[in-house]
PDB file of N, CA and C in Angstrom:
ATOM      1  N   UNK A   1      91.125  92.121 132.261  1.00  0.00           N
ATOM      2  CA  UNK A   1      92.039  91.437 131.367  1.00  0.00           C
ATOM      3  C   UNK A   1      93.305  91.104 132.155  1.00  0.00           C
ATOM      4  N   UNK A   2      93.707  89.810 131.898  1.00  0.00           N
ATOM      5  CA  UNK A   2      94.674  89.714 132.937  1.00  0.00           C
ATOM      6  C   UNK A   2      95.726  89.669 131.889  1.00  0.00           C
ATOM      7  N   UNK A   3      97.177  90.096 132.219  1.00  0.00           N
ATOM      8  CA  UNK A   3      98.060  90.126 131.111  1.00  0.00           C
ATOM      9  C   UNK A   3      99.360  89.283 131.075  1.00  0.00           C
ATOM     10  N   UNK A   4      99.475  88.915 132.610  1.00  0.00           N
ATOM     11  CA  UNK A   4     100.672  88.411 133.161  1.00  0.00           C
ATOM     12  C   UNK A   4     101.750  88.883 133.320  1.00  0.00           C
ATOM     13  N   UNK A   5     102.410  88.229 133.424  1.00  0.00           N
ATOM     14  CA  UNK A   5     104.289  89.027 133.803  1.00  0.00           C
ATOM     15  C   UNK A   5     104.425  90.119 133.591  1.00  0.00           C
ATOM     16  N   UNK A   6     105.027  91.244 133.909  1.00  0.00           N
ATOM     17  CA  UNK A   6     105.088  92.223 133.010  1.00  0.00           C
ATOM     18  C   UNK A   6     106.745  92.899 133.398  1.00  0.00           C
ATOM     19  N   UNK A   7     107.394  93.174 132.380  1.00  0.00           N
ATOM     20  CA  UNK A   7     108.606  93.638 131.915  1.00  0.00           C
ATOM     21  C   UNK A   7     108.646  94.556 130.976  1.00  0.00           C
ATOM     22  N   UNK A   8     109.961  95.446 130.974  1.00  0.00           N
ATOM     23  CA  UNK A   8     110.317  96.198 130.261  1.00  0.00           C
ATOM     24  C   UNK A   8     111.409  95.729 129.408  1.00  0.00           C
ATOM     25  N   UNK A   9     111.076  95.977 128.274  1.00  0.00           N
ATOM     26  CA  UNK A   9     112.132  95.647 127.393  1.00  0.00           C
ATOM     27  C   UNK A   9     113.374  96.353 126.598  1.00  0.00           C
ATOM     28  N   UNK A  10     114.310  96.327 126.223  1.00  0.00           N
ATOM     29  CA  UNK A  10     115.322  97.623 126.444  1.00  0.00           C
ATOM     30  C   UNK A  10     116.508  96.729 125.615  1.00  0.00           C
ATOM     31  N   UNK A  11     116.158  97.994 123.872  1.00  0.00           N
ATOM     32  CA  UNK A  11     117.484  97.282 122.425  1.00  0.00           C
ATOM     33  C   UNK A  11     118.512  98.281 123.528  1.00  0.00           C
ATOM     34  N   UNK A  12     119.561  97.501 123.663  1.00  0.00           N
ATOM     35  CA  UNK A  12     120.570  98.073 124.244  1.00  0.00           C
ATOM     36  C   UNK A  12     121.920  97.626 123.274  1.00  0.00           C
ATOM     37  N   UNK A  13     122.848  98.797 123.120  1.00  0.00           N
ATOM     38  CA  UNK A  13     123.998  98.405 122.157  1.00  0.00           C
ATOM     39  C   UNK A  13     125.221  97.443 122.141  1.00  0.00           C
ATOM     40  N   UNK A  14     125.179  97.105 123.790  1.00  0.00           N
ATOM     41  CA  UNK A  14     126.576  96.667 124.289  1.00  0.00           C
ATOM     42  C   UNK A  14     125.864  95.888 125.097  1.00  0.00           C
ATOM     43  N   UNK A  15     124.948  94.725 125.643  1.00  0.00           N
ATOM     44  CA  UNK A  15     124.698  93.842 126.213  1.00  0.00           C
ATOM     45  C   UNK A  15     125.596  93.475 127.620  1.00  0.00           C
ATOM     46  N   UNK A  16     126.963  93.511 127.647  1.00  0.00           N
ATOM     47  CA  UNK A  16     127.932  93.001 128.244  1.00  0.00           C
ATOM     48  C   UNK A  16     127.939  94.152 129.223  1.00  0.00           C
ATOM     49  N   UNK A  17     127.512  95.407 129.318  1.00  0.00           N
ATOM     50  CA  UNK A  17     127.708  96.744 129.264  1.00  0.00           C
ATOM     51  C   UNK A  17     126.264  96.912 129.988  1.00  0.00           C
ATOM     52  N   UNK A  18     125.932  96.744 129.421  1.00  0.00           N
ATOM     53  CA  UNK A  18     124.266  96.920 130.068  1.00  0.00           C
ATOM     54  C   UNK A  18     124.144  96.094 131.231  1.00  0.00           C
ATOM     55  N   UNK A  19     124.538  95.016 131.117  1.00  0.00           N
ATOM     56  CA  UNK A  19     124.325  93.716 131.925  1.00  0.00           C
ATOM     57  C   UNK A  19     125.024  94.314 133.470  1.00  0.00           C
ATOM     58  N   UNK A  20     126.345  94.806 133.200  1.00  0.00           N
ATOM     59  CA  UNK A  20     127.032  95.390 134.249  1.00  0.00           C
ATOM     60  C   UNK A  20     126.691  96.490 134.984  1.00  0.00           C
ATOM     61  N   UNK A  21     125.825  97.168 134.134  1.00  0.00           N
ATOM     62  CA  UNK A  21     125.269  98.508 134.706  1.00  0.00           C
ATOM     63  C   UNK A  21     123.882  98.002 135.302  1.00  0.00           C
ATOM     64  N   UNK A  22     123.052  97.063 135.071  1.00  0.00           N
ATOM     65  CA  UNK A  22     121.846  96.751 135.553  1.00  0.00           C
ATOM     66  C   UNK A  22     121.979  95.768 137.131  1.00  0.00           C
ATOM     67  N   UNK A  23     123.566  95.243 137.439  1.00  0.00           N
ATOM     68  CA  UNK A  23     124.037  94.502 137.957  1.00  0.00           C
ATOM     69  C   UNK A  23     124.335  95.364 138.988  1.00  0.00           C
ATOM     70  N   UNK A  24     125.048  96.693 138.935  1.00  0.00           N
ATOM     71  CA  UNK A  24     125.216  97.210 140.072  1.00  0.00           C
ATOM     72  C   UNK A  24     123.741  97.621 140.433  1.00  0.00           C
ATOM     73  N   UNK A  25     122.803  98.123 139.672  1.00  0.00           N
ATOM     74  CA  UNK A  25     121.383  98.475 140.414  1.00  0.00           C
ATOM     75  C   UNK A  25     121.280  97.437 141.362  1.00  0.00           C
ATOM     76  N   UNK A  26     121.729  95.859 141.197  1.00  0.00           N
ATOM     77  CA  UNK A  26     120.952  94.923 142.230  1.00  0.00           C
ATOM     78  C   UNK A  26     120.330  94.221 141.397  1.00  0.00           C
ATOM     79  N   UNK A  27     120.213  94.299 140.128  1.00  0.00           N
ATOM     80  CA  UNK A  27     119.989  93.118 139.473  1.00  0.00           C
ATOM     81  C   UNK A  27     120.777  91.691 139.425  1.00  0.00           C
ATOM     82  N   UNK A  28     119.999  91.114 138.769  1.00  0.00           N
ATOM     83  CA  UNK A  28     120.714  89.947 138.501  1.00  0.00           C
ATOM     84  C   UNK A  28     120.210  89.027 137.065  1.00  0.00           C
ATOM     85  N   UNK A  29     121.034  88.562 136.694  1.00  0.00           N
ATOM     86  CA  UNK A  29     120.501  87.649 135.282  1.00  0.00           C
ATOM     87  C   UNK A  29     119.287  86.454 136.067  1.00  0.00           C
ATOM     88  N   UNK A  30     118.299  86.335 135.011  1.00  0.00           N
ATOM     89  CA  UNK A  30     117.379  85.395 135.062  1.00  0.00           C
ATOM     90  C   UNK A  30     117.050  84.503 134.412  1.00  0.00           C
ATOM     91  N   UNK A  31     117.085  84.808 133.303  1.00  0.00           N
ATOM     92  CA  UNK A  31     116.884  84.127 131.837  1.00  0.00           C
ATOM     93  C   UNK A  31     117.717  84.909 130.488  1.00  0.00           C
ATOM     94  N   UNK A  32     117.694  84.017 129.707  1.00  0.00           N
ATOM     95  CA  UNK A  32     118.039  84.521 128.699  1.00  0.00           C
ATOM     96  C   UNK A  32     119.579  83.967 128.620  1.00  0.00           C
ATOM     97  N   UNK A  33     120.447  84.235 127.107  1.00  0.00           N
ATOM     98  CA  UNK A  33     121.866  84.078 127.413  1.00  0.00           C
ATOM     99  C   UNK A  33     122.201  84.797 126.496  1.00  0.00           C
ATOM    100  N   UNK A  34     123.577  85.356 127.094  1.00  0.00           N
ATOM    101  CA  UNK A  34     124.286  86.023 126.425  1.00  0.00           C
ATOM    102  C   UNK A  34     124.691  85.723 124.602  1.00  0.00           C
ATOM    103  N   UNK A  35     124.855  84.481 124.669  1.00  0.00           N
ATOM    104  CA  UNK A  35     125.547  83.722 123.160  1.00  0.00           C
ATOM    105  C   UNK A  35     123.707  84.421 122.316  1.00  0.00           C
ATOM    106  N   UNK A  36     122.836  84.330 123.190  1.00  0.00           N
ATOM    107  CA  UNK A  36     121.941  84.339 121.920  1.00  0.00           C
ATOM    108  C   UNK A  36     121.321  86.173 122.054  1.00  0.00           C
ATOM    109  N   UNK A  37     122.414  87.016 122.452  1.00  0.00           N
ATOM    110  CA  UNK A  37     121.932  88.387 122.416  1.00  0.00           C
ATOM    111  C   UNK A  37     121.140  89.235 123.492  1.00  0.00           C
ATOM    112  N   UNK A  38     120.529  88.512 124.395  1.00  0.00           N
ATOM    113  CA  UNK A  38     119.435  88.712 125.426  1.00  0.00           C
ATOM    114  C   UNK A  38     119.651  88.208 126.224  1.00  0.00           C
ATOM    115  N   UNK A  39     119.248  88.890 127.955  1.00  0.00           N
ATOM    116  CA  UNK A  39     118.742  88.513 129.411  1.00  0.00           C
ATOM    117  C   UNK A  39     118.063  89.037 129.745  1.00  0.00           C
ATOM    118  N   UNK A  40     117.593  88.331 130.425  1.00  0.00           N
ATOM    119  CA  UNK A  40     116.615  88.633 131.234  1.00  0.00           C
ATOM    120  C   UNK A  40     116.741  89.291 133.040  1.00  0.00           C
ATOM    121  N   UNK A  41     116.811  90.575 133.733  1.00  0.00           N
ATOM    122  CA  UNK A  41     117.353  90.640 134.592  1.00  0.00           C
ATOM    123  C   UNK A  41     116.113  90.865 135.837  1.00  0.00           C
ATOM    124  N   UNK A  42     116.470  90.470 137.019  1.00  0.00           N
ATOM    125  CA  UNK A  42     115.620  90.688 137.992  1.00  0.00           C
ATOM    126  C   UNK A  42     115.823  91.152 139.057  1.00  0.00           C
ATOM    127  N   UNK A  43     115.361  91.638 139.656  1.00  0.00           N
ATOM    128  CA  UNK A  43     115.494  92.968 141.043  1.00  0.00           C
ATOM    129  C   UNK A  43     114.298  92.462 141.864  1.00  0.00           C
ATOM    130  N   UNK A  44     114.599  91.534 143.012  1.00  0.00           N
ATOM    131  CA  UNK A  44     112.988  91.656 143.522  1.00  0.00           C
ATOM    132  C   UNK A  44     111.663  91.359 142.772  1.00  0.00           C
ATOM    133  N   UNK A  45     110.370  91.979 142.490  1.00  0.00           N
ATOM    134  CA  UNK A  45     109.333  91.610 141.232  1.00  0.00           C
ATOM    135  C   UNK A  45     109.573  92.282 140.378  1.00  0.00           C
ATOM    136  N   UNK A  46     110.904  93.360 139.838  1.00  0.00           N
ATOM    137  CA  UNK A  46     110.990  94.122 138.757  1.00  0.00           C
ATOM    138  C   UNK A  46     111.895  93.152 137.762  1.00  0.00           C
ATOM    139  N   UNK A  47     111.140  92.906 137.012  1.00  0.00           N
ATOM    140  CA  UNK A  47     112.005  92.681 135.457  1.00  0.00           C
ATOM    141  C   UNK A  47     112.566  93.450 134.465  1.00  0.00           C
ATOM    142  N   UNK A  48     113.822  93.507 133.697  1.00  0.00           N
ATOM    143  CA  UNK A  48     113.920  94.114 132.212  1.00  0.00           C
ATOM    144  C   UNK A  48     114.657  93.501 131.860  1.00  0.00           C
ATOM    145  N   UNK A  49     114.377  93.344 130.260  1.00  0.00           N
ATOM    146  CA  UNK A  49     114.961  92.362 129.416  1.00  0.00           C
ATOM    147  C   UNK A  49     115.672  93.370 128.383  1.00  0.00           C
ATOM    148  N   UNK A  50     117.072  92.957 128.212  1.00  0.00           N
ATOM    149  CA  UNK A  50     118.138  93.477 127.339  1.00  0.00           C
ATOM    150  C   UNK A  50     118.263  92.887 126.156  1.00  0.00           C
ATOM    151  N   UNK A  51     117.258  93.307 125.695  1.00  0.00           N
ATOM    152  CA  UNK A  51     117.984  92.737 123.539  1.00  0.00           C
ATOM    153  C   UNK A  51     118.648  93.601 122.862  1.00  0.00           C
ATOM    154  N   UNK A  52     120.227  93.266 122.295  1.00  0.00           N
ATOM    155  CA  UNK A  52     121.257  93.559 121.547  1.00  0.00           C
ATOM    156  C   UNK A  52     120.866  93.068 119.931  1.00  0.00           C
ATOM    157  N   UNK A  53     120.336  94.088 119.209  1.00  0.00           N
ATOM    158  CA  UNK A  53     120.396  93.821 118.068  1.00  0.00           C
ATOM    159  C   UNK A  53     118.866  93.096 117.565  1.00  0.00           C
ATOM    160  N   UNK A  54     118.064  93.266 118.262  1.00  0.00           N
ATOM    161  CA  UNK A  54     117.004  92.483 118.290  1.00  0.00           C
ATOM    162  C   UNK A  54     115.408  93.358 117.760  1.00  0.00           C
ATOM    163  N   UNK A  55     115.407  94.208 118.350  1.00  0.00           N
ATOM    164  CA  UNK A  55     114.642  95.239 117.897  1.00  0.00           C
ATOM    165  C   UNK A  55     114.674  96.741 118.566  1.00  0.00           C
ATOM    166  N   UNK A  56     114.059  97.913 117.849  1.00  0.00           N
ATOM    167  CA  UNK A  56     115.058  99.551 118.202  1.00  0.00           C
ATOM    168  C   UNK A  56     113.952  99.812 119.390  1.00  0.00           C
ATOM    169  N   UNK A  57     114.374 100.589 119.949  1.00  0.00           N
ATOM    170  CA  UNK A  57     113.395 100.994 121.229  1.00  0.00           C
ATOM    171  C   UNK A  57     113.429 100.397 122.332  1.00  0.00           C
ATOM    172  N   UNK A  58     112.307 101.124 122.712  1.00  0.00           N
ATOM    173  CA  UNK A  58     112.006 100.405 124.722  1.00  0.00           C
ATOM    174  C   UNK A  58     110.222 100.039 123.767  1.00  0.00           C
ATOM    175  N   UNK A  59     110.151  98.383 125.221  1.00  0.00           N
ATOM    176  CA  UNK A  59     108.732  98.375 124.742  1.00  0.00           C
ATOM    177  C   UNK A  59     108.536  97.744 126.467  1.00  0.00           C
ATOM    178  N   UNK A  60     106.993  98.365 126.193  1.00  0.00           N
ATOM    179  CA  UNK A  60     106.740  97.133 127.348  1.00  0.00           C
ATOM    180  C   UNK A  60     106.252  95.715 127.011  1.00  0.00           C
ATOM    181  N   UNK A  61     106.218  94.965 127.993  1.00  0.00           N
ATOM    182  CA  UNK A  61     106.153  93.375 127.436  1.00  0.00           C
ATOM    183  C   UNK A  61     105.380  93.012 128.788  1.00  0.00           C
ATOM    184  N   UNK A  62     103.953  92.051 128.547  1.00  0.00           N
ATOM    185  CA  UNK A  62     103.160  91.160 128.968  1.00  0.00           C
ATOM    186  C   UNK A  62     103.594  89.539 128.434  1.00  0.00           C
ATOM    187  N   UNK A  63     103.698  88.887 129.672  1.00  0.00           N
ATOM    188  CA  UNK A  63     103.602  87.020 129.254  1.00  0.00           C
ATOM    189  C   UNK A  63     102.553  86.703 130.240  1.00  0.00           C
ATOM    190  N   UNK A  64     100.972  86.612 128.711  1.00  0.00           N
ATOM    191  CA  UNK A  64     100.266  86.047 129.826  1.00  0.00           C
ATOM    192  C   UNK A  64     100.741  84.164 129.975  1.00  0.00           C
ATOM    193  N   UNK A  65      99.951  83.777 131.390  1.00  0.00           N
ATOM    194  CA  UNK A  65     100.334  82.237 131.746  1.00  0.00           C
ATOM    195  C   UNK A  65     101.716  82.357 132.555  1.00  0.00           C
ATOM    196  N   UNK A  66     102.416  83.734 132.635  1.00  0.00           N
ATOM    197  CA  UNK A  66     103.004  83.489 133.717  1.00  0.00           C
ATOM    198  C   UNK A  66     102.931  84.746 134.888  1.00  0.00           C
ATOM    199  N   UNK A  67     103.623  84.261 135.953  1.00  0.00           N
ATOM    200  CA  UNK A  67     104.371  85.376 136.962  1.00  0.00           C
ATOM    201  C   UNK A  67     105.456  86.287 136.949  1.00  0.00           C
ATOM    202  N   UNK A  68     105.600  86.507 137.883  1.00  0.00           N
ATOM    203  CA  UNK A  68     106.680  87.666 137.890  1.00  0.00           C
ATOM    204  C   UNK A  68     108.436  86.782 137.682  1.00  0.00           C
ATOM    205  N   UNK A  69     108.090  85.528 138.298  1.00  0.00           N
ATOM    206  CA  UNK A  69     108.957  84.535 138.296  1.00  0.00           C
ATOM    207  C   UNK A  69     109.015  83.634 137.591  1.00  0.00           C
ATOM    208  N   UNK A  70     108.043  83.700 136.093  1.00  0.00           N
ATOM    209  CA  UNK A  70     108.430  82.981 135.148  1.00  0.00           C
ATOM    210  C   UNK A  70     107.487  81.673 135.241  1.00  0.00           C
ATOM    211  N   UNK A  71     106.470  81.814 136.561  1.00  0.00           N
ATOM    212  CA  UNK A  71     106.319  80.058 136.814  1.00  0.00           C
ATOM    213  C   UNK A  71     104.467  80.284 135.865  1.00  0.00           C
ATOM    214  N   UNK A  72     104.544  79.346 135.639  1.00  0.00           N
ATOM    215  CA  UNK A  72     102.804  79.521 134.803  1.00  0.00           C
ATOM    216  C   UNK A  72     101.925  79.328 135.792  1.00  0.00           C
ATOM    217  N   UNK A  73     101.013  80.504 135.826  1.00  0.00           N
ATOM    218  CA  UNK A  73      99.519  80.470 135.913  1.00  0.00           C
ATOM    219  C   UNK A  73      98.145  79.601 135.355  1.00  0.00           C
ATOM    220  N   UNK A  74      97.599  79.101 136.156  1.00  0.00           N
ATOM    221  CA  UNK A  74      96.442  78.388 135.805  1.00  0.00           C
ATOM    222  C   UNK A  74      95.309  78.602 136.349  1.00  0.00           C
ATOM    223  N   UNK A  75      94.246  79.220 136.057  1.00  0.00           N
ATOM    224  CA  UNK A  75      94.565  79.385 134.639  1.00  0.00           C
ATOM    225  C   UNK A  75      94.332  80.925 134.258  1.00  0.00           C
ATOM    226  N   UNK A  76      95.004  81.311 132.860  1.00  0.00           N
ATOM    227  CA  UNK A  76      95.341  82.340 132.409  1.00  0.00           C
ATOM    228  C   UNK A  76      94.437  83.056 131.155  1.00  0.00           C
ATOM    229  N   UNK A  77      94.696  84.098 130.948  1.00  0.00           N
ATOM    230  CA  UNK A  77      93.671  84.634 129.481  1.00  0.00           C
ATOM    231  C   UNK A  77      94.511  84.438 128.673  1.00  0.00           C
ATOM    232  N   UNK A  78      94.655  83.698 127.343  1.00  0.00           N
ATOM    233  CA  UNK A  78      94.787  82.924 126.438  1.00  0.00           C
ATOM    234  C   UNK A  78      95.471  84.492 125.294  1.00  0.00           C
ATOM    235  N   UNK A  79      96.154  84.962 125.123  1.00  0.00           N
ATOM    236  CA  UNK A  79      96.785  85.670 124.458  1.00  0.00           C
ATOM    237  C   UNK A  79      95.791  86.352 123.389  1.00  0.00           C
ATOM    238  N   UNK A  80      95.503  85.227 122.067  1.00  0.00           N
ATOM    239  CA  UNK A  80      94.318  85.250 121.324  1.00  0.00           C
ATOM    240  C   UNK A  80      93.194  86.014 121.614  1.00  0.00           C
ATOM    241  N   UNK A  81      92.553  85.610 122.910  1.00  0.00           N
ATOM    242  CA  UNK A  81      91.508  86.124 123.467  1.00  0.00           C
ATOM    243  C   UNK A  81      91.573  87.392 124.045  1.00  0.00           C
ATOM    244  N   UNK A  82      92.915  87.992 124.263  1.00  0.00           N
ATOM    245  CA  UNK A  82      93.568  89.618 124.921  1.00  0.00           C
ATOM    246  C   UNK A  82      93.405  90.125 123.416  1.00  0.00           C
ATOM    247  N   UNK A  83      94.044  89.433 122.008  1.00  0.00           N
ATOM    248  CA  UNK A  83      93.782  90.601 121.406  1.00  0.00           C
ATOM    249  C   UNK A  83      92.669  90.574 120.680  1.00  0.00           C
ATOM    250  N   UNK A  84      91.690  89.751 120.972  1.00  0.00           N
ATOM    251  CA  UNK A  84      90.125  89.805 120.230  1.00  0.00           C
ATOM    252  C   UNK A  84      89.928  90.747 121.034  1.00  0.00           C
ATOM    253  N   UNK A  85      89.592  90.985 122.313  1.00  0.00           N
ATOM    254  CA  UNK A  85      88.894  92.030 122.771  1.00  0.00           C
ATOM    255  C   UNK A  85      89.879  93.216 122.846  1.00  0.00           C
ATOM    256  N   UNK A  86      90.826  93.478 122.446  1.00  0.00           N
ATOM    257  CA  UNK A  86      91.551  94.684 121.779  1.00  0.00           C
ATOM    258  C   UNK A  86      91.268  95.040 120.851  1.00  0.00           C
ATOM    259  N   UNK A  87      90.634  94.244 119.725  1.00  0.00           N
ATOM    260  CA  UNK A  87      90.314  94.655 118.500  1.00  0.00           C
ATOM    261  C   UNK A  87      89.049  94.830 118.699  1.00  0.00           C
ATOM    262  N   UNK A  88      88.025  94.406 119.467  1.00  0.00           N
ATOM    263  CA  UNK A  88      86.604  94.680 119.417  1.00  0.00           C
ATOM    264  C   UNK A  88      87.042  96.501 119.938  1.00  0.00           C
ATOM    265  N   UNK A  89      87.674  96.603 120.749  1.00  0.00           N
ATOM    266  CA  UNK A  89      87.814  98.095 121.586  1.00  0.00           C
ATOM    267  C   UNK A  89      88.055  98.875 120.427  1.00  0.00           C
ATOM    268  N   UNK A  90      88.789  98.264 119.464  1.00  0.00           N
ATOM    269  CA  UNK A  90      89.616  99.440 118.416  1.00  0.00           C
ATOM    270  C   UNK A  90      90.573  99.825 118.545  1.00  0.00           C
ATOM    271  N   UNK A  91      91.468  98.705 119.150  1.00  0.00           N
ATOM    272  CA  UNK A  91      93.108  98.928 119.406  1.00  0.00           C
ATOM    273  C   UNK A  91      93.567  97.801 117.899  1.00  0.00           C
ATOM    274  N   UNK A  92      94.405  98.763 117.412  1.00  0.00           N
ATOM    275  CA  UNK A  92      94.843  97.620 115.932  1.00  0.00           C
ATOM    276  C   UNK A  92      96.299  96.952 116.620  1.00  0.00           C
ATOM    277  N   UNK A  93      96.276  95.594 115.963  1.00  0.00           N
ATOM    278  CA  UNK A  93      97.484  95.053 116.608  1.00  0.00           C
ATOM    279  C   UNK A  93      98.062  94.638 114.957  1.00  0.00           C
ATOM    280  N   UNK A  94      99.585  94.382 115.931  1.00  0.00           N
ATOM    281  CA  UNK A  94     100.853  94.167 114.329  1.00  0.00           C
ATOM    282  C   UNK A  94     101.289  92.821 114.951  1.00  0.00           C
ATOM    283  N   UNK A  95     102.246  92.645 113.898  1.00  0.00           N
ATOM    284  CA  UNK A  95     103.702  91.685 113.998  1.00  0.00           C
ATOM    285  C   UNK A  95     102.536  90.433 115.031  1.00  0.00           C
ATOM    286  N   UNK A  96     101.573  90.094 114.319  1.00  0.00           N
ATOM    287  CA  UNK A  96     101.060  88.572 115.216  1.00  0.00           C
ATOM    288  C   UNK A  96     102.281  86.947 114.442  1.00  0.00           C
ATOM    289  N   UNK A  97     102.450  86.727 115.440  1.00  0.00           N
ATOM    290  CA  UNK A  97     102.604  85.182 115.273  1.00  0.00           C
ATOM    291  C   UNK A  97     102.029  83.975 116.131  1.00  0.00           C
ATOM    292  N   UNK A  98     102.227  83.311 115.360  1.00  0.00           N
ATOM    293  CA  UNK A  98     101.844  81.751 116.439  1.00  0.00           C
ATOM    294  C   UNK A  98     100.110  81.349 115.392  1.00  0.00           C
ATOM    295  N   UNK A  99     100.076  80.202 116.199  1.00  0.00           N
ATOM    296  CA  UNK A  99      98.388  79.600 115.530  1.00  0.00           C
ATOM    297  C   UNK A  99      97.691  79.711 116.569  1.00  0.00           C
ATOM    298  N   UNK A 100      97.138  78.541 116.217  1.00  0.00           N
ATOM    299  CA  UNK A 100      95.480  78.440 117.086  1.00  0.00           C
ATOM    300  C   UNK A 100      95.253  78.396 118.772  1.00  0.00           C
ATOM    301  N   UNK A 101      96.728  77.728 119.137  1.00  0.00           N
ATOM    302  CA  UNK A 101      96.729  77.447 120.337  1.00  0.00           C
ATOM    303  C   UNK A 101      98.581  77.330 120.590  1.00  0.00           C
ATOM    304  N   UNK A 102      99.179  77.649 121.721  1.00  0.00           N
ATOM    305  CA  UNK A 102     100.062  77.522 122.008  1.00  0.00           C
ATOM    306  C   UNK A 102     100.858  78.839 122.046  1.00  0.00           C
ATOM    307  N   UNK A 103     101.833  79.202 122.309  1.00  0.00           N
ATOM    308  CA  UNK A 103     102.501  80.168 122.117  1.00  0.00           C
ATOM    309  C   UNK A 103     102.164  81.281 120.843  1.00  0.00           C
ATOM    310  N   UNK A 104     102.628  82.039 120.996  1.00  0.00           N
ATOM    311  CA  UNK A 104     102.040  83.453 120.470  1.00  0.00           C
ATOM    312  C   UNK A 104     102.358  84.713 120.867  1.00  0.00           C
ATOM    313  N   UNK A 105     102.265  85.631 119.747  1.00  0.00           N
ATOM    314  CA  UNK A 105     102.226  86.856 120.369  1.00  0.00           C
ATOM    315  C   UNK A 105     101.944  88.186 119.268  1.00  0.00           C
ATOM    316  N   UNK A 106     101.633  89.682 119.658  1.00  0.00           N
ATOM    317  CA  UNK A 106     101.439  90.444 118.673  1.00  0.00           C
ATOM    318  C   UNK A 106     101.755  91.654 119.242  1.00  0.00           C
ATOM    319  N   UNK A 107     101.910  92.999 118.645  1.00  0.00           N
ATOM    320  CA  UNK A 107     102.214  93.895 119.462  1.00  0.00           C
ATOM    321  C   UNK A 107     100.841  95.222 119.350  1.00  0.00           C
ATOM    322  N   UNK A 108     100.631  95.693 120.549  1.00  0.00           N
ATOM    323  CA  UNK A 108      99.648  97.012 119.626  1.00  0.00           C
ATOM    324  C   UNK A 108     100.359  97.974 120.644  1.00  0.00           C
ATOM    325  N   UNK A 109      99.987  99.333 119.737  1.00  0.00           N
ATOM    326  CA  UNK A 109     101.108 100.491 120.043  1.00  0.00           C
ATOM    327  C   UNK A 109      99.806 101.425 120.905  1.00  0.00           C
ATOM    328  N   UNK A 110     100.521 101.996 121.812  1.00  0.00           N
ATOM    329  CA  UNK A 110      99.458 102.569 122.269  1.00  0.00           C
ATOM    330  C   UNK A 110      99.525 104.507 121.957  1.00  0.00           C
ATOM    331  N   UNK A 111      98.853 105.101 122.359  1.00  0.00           N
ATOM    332  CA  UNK A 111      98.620 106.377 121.331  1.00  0.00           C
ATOM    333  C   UNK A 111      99.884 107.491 121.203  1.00  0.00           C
ATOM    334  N   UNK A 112     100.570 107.028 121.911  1.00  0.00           N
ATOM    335  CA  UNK A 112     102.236 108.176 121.725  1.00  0.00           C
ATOM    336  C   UNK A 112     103.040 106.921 120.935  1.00  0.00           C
ATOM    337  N   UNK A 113     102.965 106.321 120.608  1.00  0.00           N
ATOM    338  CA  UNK A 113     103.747 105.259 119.482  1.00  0.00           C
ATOM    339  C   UNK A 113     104.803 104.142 120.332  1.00  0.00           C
ATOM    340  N   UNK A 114     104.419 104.176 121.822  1.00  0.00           N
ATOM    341  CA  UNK A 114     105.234 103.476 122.003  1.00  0.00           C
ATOM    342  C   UNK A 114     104.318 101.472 121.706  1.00  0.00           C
ATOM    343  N   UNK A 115     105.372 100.765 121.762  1.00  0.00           N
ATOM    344  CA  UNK A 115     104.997  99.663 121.287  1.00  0.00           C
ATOM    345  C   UNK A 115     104.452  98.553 122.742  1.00  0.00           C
ATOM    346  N   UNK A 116     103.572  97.775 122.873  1.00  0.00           N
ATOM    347  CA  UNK A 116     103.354  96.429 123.895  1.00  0.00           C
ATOM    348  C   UNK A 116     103.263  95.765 123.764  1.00  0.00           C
ATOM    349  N   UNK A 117     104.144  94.850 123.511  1.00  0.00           N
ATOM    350  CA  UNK A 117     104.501  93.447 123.064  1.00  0.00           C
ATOM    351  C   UNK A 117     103.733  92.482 124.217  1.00  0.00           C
ATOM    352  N   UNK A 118     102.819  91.721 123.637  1.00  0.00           N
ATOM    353  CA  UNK A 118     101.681  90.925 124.550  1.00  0.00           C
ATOM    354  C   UNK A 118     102.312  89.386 123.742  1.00  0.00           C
ATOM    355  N   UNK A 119     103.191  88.801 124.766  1.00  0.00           N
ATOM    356  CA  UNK A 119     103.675  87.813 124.645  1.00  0.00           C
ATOM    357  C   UNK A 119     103.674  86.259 125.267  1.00  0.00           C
ATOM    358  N   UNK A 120     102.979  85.289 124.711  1.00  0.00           N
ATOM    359  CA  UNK A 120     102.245  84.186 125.270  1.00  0.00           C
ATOM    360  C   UNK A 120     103.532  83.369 125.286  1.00  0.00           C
ATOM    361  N   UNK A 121     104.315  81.883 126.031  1.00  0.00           N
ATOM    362  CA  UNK A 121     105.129  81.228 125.460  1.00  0.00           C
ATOM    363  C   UNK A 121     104.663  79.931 125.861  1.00  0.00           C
ATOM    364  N   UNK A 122     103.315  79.506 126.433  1.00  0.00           N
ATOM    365  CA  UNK A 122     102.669  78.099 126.300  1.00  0.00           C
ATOM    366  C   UNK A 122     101.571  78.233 125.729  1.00  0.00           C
TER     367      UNK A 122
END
């Protein structure tokens, strides 16, 4: 199963604060903007993404169709098709959005409750 990108995701309280503390590690902003709550920061191939107010916890996060650098893969396993054969396994998934084709995403928790947000955005 290929899953793509993969990042950590991290509700942090103070964004501005976080941003500065992830900055001296050697990060740097990538995506995301401040006005809308979230960045995206990068170190080399390590990602983590800072959402303020967005949802509680740490999760991990898959974007299949891309890289470590955001650029799309071709070709990729189709999001849809990651969680059909999650559900054939007997992994239950939540919070799905999107349709038939295009962007998407759903989360399934794996057995200590933490959450994996399997997130498509073409």
């Amino acid at each position: 199963m290929q899953l793509g990108a993969f990042s950590v995701s991290l509700a942090v309280k103070d964004l501005a604060a976080s941003k500065a503390f992830y900055q001296a590690l050697g990060f740097e902003a990538f995506g995301g903007t401040e006005e809308h709550n979230y960045l995206i920061m990068k170190n080399g191939e390590t990602l983590i993404g800072l959402f303020q107010g967005m949802f509680e916890g740490t999760m991990l996060t898959f974007n299949p169709g891309w890289d470590q650098s955001a650029a799309e893969v071709t070709p990729f396993e189709d999001v849809r098709d990651i969680k059909t054969k999650l559900i054939a396994q007997g992994i239950e998934v939540s919070q799905e959005q999107g349709g038939e084709s295009g962007p998407a995403s759903f989360v399934a928790t794996d057995p200590d409750g933490n959450p994996v947000l399997i997130d498509q955005h073409r």
